[in-house]
N, C-alpha and C. Protein backbone atom coordinates (compact mmCIF):
# COMPACT_ATOMS: atom_id res chain seq x y z
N UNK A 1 -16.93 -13.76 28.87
CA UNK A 1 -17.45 -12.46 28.52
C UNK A 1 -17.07 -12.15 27.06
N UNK A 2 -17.70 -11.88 26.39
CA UNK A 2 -18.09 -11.44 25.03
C UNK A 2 -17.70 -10.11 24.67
N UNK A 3 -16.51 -9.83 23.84
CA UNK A 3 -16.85 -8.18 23.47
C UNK A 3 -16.95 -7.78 22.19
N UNK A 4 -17.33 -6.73 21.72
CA UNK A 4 -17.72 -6.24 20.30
C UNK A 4 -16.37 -5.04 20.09
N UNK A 5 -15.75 -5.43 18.96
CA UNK A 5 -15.03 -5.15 18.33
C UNK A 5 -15.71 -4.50 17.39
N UNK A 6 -14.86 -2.94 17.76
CA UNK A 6 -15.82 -1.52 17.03
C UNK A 6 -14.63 -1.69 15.51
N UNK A 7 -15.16 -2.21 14.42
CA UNK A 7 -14.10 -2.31 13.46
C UNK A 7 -13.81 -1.01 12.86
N UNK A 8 -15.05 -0.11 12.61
CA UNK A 8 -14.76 1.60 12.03
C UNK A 8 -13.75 2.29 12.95
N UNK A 9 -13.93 1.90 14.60
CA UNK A 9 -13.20 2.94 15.09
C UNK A 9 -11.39 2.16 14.86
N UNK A 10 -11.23 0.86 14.71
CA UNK A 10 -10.30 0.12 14.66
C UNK A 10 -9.12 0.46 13.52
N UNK A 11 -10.50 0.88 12.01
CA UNK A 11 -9.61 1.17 10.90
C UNK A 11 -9.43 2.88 11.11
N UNK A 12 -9.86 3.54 11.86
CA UNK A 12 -9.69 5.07 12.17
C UNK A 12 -8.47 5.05 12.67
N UNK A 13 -8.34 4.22 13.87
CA UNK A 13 -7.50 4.29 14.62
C UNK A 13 -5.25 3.65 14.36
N UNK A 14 -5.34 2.56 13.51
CA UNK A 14 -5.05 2.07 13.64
C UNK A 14 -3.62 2.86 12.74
N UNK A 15 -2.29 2.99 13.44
CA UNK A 15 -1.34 3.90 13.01
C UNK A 15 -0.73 3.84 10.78
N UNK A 16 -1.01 2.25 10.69
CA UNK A 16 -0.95 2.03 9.20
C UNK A 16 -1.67 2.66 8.29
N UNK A 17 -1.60 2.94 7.06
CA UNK A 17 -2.80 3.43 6.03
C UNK A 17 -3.25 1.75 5.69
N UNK A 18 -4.64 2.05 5.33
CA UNK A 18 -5.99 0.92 5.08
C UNK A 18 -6.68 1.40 4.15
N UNK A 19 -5.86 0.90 2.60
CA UNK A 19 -6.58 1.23 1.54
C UNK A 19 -7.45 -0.64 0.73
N UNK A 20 -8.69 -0.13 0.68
CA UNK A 20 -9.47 -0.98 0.09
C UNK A 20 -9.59 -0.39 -0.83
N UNK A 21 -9.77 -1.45 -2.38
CA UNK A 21 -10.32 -1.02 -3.68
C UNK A 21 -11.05 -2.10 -4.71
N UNK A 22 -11.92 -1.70 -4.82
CA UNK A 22 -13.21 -2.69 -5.77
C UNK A 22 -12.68 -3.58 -7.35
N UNK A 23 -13.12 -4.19 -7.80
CA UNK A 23 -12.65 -4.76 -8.66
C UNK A 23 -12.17 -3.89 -10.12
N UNK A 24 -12.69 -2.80 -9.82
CA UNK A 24 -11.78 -1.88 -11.33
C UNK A 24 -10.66 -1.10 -10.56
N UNK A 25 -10.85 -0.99 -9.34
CA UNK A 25 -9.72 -0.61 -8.71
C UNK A 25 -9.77 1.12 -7.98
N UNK A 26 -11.24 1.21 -8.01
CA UNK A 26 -11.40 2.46 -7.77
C UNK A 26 -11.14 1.88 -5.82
N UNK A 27 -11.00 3.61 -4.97
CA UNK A 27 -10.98 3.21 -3.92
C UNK A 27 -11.73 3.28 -3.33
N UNK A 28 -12.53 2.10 -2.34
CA UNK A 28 -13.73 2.43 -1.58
C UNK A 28 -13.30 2.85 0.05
N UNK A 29 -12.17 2.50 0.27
CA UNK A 29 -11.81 2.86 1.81
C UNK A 29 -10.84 3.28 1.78
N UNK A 30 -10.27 4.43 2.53
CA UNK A 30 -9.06 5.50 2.63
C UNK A 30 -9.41 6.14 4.23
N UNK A 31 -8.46 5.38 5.21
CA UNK A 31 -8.68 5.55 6.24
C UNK A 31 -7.40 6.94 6.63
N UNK A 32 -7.67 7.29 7.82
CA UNK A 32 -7.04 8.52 8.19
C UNK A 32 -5.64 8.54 7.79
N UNK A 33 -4.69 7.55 8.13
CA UNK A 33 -3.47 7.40 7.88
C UNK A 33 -3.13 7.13 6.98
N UNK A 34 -4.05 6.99 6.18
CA UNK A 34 -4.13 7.02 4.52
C UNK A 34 -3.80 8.51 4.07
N UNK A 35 -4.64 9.06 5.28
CA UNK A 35 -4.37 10.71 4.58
C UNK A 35 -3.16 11.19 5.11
N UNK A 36 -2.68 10.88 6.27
CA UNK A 36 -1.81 10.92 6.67
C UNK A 36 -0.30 10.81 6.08
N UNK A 37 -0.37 9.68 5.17
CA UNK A 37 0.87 8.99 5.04
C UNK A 37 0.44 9.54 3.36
N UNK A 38 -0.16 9.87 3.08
CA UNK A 38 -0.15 10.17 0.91
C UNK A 38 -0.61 11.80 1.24
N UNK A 39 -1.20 12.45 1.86
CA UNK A 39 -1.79 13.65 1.65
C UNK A 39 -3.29 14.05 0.88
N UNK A 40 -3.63 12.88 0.65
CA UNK A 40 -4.95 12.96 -0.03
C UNK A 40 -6.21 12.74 1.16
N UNK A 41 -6.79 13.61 1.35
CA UNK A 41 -7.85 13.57 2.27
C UNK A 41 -9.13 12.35 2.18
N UNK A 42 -9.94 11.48 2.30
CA UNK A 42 -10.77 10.88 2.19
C UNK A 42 -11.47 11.11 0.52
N UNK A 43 -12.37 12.06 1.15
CA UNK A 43 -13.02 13.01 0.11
C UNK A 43 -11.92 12.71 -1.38
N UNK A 44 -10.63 13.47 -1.33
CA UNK A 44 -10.15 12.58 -2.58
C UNK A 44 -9.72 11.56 -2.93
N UNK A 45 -9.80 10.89 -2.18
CA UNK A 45 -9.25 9.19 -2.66
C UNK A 45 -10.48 8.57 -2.67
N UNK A 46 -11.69 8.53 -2.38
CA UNK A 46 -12.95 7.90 -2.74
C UNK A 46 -13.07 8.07 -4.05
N UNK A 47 -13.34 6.66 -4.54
CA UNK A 47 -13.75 6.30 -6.27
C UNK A 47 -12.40 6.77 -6.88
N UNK A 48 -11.58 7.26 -6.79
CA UNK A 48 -10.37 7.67 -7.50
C UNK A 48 -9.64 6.03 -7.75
N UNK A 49 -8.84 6.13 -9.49
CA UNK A 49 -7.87 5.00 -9.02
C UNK A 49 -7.08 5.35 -8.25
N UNK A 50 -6.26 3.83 -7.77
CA UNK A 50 -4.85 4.06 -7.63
C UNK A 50 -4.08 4.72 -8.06
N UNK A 51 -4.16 4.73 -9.04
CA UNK A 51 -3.29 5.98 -9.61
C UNK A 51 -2.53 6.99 -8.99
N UNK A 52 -3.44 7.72 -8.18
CA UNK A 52 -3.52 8.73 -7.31
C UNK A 52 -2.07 8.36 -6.26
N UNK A 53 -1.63 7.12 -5.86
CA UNK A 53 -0.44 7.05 -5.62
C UNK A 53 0.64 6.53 -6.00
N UNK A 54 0.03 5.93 -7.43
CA UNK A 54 1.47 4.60 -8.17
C UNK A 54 2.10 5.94 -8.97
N UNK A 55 3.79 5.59 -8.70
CA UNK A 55 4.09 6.25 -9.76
C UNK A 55 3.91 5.78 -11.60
N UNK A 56 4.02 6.54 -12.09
CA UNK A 56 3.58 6.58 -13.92
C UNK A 56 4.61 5.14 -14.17
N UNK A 57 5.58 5.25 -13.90
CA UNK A 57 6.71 3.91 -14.32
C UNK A 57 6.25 2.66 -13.79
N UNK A 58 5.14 2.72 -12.88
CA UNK A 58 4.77 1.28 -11.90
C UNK A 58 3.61 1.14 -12.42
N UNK A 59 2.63 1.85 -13.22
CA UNK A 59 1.36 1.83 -12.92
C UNK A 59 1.43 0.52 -14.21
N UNK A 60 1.83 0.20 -15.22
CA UNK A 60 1.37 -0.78 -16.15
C UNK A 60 1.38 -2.48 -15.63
N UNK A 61 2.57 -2.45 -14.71
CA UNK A 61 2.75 -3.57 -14.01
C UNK A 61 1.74 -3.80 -12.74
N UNK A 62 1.43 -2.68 -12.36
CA UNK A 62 0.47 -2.69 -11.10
C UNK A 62 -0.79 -3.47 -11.37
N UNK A 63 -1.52 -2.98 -12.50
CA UNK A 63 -2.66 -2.66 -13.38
C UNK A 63 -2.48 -4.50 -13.53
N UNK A 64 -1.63 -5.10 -14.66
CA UNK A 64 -1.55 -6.31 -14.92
C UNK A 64 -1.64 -7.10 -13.85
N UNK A 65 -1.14 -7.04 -12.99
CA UNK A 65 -1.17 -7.70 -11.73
C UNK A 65 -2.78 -7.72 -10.88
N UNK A 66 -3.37 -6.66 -11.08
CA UNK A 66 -4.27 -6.66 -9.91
C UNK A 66 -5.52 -7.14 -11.10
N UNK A 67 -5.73 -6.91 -12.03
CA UNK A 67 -6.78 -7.71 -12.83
C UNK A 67 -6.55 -8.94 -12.93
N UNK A 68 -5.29 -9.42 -13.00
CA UNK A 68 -5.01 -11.25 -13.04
C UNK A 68 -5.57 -11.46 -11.75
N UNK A 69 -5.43 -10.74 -10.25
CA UNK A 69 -5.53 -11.22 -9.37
C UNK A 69 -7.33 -11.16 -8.92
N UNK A 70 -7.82 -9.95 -9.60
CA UNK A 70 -9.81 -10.04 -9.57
C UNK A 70 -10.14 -11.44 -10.46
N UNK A 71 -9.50 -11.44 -11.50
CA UNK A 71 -9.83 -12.64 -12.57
C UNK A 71 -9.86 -14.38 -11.29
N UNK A 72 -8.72 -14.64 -11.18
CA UNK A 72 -8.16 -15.48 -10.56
C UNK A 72 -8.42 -15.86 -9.08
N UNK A 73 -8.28 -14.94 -8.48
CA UNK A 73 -8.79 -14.85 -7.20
C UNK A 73 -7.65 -14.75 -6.33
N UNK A 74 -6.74 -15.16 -7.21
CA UNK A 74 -5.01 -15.78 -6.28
C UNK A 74 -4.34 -14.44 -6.52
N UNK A 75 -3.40 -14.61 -5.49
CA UNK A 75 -2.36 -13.39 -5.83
C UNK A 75 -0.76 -14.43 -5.20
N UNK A 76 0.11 -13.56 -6.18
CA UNK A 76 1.31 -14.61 -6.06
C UNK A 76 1.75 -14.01 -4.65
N UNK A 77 1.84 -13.11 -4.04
CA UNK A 77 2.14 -12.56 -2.78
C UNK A 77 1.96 -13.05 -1.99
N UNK A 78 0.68 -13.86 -1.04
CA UNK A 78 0.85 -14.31 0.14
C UNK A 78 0.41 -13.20 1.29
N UNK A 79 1.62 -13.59 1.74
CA UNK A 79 1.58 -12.76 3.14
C UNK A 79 2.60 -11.91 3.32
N UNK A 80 3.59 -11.82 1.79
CA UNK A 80 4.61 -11.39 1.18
C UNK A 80 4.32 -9.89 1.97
N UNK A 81 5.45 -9.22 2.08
CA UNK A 81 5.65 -8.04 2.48
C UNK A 81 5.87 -7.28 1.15
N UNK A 82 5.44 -6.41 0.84
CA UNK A 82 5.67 -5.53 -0.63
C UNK A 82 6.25 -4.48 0.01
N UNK A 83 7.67 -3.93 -1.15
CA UNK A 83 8.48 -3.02 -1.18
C UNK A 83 8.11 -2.09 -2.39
N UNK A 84 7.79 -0.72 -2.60
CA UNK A 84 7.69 -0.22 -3.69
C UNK A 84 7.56 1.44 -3.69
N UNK A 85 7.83 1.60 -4.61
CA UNK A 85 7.31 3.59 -4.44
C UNK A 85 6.75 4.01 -4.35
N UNK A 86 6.10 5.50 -3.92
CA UNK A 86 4.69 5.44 -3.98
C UNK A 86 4.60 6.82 -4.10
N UNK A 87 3.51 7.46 -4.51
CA UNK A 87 3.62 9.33 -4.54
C UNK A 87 2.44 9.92 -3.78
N UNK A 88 3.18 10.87 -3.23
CA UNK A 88 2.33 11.79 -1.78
C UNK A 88 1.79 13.09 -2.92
N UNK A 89 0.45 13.57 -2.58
CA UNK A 89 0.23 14.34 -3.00
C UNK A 89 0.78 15.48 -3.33
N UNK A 90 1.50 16.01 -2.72
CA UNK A 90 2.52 17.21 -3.30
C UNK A 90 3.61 16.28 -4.40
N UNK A 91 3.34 14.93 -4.99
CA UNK A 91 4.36 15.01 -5.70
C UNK A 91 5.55 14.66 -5.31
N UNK A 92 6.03 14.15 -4.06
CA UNK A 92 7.32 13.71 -3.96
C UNK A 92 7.24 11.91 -3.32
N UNK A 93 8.14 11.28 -3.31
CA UNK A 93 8.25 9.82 -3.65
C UNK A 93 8.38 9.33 -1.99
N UNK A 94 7.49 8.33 -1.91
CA UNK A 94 7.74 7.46 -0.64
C UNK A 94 8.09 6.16 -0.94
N UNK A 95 8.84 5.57 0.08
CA UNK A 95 9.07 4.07 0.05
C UNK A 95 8.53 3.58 1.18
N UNK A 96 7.43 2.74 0.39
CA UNK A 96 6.21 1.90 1.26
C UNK A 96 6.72 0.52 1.23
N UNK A 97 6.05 0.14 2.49
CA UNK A 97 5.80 -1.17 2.56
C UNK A 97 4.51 -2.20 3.06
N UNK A 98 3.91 -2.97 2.14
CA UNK A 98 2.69 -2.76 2.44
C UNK A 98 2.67 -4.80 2.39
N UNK A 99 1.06 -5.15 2.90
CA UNK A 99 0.13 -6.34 2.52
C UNK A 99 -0.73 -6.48 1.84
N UNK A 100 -1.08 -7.43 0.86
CA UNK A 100 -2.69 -7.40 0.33
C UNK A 100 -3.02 -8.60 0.80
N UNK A 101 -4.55 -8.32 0.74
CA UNK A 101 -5.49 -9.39 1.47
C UNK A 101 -6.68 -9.38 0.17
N UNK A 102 -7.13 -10.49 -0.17
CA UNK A 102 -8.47 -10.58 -0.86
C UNK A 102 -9.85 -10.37 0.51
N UNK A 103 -10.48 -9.61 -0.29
CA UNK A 103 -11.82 -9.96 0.50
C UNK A 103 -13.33 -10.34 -0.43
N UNK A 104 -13.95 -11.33 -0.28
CA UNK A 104 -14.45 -12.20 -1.03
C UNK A 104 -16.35 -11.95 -0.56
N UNK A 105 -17.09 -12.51 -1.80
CA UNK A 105 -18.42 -12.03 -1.67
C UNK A 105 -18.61 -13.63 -1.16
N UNK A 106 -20.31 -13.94 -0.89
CA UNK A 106 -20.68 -14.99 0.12
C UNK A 106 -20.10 -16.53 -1.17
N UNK A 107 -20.33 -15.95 -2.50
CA UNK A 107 -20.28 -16.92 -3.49
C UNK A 107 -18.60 -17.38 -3.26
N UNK A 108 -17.88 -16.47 -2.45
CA UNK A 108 -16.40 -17.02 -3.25
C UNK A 108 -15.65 -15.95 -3.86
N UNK A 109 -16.12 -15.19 -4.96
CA UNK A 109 -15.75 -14.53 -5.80
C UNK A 109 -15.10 -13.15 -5.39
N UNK A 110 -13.97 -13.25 -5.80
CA UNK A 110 -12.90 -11.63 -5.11
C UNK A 110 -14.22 -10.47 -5.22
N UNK A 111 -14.16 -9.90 -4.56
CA UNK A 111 -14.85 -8.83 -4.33
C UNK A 111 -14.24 -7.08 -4.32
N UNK A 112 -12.70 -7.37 -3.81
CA UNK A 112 -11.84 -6.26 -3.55
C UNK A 112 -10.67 -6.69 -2.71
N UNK A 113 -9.71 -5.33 -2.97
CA UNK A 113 -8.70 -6.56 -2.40
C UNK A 113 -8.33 -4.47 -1.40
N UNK A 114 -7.55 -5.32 -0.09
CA UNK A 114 -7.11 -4.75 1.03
C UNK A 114 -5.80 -4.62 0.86
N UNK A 115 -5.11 -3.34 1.07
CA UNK A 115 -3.62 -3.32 1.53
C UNK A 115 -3.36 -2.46 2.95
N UNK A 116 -2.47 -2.78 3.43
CA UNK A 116 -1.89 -2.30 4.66
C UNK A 116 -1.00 -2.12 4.87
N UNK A 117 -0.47 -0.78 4.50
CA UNK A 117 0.55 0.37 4.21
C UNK A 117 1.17 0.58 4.81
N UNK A 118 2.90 0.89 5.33
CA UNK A 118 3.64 1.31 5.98
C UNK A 118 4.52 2.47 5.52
N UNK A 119 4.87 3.39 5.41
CA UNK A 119 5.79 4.21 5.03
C UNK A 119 6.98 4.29 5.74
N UNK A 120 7.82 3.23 4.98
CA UNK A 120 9.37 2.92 5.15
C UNK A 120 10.07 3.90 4.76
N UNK A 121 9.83 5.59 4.28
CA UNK A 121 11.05 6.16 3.90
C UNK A 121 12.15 6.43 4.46
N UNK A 122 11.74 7.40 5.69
CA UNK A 122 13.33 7.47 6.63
C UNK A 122 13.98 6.06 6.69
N UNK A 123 13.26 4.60 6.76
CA UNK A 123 14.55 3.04 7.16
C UNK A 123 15.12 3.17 5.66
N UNK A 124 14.48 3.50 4.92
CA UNK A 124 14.95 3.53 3.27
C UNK A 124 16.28 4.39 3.10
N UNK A 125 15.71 5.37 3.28
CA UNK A 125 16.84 6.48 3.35
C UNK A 125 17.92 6.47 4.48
N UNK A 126 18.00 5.63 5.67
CA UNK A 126 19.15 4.93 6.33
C UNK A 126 19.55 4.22 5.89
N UNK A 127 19.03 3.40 4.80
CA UNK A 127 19.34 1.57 4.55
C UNK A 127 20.36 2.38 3.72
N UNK A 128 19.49 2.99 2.78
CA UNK A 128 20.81 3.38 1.48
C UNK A 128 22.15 4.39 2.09
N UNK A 129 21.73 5.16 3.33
CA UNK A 129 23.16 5.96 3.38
C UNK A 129 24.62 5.03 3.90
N UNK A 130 23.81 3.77 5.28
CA UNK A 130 24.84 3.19 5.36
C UNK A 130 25.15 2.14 4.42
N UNK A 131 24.48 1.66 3.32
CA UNK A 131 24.79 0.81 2.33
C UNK A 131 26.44 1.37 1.79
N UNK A 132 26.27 2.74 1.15
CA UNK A 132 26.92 3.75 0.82
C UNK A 132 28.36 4.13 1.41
N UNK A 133 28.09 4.14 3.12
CA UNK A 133 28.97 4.48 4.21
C UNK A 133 29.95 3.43 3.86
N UNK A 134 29.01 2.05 3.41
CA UNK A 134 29.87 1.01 4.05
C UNK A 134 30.98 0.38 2.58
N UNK A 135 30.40 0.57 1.46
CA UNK A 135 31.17 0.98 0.38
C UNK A 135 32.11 2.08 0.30
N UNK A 136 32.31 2.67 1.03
CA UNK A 136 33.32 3.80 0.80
C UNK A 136 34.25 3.46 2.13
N UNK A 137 33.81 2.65 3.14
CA UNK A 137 34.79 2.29 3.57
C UNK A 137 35.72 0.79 3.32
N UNK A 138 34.84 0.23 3.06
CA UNK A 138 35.35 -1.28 2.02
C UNK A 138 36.54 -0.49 0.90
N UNK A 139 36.15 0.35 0.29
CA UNK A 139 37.12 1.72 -0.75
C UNK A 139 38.30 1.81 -0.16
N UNK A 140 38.09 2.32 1.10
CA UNK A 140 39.53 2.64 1.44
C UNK A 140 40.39 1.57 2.35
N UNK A 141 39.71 0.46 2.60
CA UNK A 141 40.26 -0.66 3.63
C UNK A 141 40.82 -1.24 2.28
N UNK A 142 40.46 -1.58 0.93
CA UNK A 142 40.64 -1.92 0.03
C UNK A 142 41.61 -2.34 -0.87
């Protein structure tokens, strides 16, 4: 038995943010938990850059990276898990963790590339308190 895999209701559904973006980097897909997890509704993250969530200190390295990777086709990542910052519409800082995926036209040629977003802040903000905890007790065992 055969079934059809509803992919729109899949990327609606699916608890991660699912940002796609075209080769200048505007965004063509900003799924719910996209809005969810940045605060930018659909409506504003369509055609917008990235921008819209890199912070100002990341965006030159971002930028270099993702044109080598339209040029090239390759990306040094893999299946690499990415750690990095990211900004929610009101302006305050998340720590994401995300995937990219190329997705390619019939010729071959990158077409746009896929990420799949996690918002690690609260494990972030545990990692660092007991990092912290555990230095201040190393301090006094010391």
């Amino acid at each position: 038995m055969t079934s059809t895999l509803d992919l729109a209701q899949l990327v609606n559904v699916v608890g991660d943010a699912i940002v796609v973006c075209d080769g200048s980097g505007a965004i063509t897909l900003w799924n719910p938990a996209a809005t969810r997890m940045f605060g930018f509704t659909e409506a504003d993250a369509l055609g917008q850059s990235l921008d819209l969530i890199i912070p100002e200190r990341q965006r030159q390295r971002h930028w270099d990276g993702y044109h080598k990777t339209m040029e090239t086709g390759e990306t040094r990542y893999g299946n690499d898990v990415l750690r990095v910052p990211a900004l929610h519409k009101d302006g305050h800082s998340l720590s994401i963790a995300f995937t990219v995926a190329m997705l390619h036209t019939p010729e071959k040629k990158v077409s746009a590339i896929v990420a799949i977003i996690r918002d690690e802040s609260a494990r972030f903000a545990e990692d660092r308190l007991l990092r912290k905890r555990l230095a201040e007790l190393e301090a006094k065992a010391g």
